[in-house]
Protein backbone atom coordinates (compact mmCIF):
# COMPACT_ATOMS: atom_id res chain seq x y z
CA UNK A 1 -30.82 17.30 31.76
CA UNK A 2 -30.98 13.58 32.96
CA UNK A 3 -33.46 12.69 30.49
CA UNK A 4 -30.99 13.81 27.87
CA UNK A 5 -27.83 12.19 29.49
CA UNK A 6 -29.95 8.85 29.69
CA UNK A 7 -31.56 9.30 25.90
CA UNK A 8 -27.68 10.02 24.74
CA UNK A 9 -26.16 6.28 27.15
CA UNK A 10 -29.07 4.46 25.58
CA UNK A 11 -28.26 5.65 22.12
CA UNK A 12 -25.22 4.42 22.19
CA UNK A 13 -25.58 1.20 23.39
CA UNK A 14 -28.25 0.66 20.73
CA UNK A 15 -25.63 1.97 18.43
CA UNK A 16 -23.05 -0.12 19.31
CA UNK A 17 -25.76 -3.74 19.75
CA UNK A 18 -26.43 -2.21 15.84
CA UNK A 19 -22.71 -2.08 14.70
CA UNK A 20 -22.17 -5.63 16.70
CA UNK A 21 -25.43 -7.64 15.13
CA UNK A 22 -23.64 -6.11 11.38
CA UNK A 23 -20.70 -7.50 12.28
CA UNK A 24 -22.09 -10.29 13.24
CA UNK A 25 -24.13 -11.08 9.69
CA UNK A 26 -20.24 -10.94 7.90
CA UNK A 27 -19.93 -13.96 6.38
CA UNK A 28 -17.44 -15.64 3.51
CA UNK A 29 -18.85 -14.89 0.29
CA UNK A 30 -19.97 -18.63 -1.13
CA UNK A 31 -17.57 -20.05 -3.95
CA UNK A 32 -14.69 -17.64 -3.99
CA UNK A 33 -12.50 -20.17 -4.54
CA UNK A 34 -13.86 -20.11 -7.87
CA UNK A 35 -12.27 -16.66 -8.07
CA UNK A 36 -9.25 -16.11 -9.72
CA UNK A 37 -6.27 -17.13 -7.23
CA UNK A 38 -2.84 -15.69 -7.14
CA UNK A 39 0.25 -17.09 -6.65
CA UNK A 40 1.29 -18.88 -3.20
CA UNK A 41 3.07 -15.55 -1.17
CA UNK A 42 5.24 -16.87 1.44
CA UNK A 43 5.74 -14.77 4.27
CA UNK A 44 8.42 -16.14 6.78
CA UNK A 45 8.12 -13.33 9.44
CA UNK A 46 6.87 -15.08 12.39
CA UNK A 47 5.59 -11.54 13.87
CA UNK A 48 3.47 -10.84 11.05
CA UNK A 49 -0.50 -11.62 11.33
CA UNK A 50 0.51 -13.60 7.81
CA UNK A 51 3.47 -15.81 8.40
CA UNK A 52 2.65 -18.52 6.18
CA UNK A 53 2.01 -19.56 2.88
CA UNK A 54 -1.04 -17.48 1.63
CA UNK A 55 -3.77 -16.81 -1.81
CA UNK A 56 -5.93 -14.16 -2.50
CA UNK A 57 -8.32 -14.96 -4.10
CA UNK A 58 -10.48 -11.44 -5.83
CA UNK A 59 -14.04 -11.47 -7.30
CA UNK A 60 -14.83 -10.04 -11.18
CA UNK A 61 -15.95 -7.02 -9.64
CA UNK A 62 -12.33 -5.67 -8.33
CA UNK A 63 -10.32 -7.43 -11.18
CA UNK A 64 -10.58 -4.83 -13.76
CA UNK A 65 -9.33 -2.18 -11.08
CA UNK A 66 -6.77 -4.56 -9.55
CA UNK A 67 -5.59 -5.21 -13.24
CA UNK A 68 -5.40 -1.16 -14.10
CA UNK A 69 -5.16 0.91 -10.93
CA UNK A 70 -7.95 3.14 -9.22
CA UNK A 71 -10.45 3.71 -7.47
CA UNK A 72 -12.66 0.22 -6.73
CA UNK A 73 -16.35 -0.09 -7.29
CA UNK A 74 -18.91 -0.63 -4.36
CA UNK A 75 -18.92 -4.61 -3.22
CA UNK A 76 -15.62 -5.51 -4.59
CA UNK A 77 -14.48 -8.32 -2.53
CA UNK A 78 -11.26 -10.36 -1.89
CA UNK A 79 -10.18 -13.18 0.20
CA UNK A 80 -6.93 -13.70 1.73
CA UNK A 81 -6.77 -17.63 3.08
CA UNK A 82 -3.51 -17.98 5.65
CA UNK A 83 -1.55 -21.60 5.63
CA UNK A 84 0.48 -22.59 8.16
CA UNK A 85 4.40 -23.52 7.16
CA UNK A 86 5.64 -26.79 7.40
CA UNK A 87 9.66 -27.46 6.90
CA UNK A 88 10.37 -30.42 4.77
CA UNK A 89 14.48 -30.64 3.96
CA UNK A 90 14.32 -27.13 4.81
CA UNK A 91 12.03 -25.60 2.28
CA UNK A 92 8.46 -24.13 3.73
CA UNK A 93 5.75 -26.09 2.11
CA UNK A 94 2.06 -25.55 2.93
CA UNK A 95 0.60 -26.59 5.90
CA UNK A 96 -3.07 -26.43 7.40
CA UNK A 97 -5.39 -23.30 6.93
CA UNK A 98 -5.25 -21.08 9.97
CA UNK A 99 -7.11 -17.69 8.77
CA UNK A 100 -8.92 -16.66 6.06
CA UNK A 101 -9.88 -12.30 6.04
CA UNK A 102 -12.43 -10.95 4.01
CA UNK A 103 -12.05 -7.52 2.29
CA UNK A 104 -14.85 -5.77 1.21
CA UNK A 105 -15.93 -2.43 -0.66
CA UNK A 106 -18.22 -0.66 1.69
CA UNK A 107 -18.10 2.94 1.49
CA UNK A 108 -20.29 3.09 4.92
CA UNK A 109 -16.91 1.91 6.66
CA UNK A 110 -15.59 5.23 7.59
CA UNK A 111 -13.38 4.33 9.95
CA UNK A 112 -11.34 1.71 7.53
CA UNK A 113 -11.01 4.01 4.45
CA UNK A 114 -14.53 2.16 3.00
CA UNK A 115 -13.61 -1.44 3.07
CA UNK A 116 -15.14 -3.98 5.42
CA UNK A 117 -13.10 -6.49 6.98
CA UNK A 118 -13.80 -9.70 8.87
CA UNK A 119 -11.64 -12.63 9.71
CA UNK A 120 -12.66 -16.16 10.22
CA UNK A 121 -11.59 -19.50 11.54
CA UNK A 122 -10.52 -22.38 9.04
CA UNK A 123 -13.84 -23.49 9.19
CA UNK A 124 -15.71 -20.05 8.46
CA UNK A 125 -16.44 -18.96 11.59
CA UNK A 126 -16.12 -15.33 12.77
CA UNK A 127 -12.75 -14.71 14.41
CA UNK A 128 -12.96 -11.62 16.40
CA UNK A 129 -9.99 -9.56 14.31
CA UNK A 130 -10.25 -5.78 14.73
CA UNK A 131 -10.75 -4.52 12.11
CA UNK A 132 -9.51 -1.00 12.71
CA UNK A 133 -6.42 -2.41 14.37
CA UNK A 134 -5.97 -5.74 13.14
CA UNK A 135 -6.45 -4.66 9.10
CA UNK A 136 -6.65 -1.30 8.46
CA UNK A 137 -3.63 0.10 10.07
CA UNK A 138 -1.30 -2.12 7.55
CA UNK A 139 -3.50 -1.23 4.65
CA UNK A 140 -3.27 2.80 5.38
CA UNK A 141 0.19 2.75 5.71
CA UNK A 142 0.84 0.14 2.76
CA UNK A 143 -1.62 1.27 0.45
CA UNK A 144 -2.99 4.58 0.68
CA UNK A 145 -2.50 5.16 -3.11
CA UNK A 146 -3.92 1.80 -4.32
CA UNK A 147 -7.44 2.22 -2.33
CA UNK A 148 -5.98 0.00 0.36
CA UNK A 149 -5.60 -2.74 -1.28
CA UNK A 150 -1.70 -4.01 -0.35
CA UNK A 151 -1.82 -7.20 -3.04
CA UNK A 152 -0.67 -6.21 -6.48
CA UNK A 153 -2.41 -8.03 -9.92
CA UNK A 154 1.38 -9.03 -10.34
CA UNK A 155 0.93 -11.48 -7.66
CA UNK A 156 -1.45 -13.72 -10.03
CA UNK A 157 1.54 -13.32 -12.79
């Protein structure tokens, strides 16, 4: 019985080293901002994880879904990069990069509704977002009929 009860504690701290070295190999796909880049969205709630001026930017993979509506295939990635807000004669202009989140098709992500998500410094290092708490929760109850993706292809319009 002890044998089993340590075999089952060392399990799952190998587990969880595993699920913390993959996290740990996320990193910003290279080029994406040669990906097609929507409009500037300006969100001026200051308790939202996006107040600012943001893009997303989405790779040729998830364009034709994000164009017609479905289901999107394995590996389809987009890139959400978060600017501050400056005031200048009272209009919100862009400021400096705070954030940039990384969503990715990966049907292995259970627990996020098959995306992987990661969020990152300005300068592309790892941020420590949850991404269970942080992401998902807005995307399942924003987007649970649009595979969880909240931006619409209008947004590039």
């Amino acid at each position: 019985m002890k044998k089993t009860a340590i075999f089952f504690a060392l399990a799952a701290v190998i587990g969880a080293a595993g699920a913390a070295s993959a996290a740990d190999k996320v990193s910003l796909p290279k080029g994406y901002e040669k990906w097609q880049k929507s409009k500037p969205r300006v969100e001026t709630d200051k308790k939202s994880l996006f107040y600012g001026i943001h893009y997303i930017y989405v790779d040729k993979k998830a364009m034709k879904t994000y164009k017609s509506g479905g289901v999107y295939p394995e590996g389809s990635r987009f890139v959400a990069v978060n600017y501050t807000i400056k005031d200048e004669g009272g209009k919100p202009v862009q400021g400096k990069k705070n954030m940039i989140v990384l969503m990715k098709k990966d049907n292995k992500q259970k627990e996020t509704g098959g995306w992987q998500f990661a969020g990152f410094s300005p300068d592309g290092k790892l941020s420590g977002l949850d991404p269970a708490k942080d992401c998902f929760g807005c995307h399942l109850r924003d987007a649970k009929d649009t595979d969880y993706v909240i931006s619409k292809y209008a947004d590039f319009k």
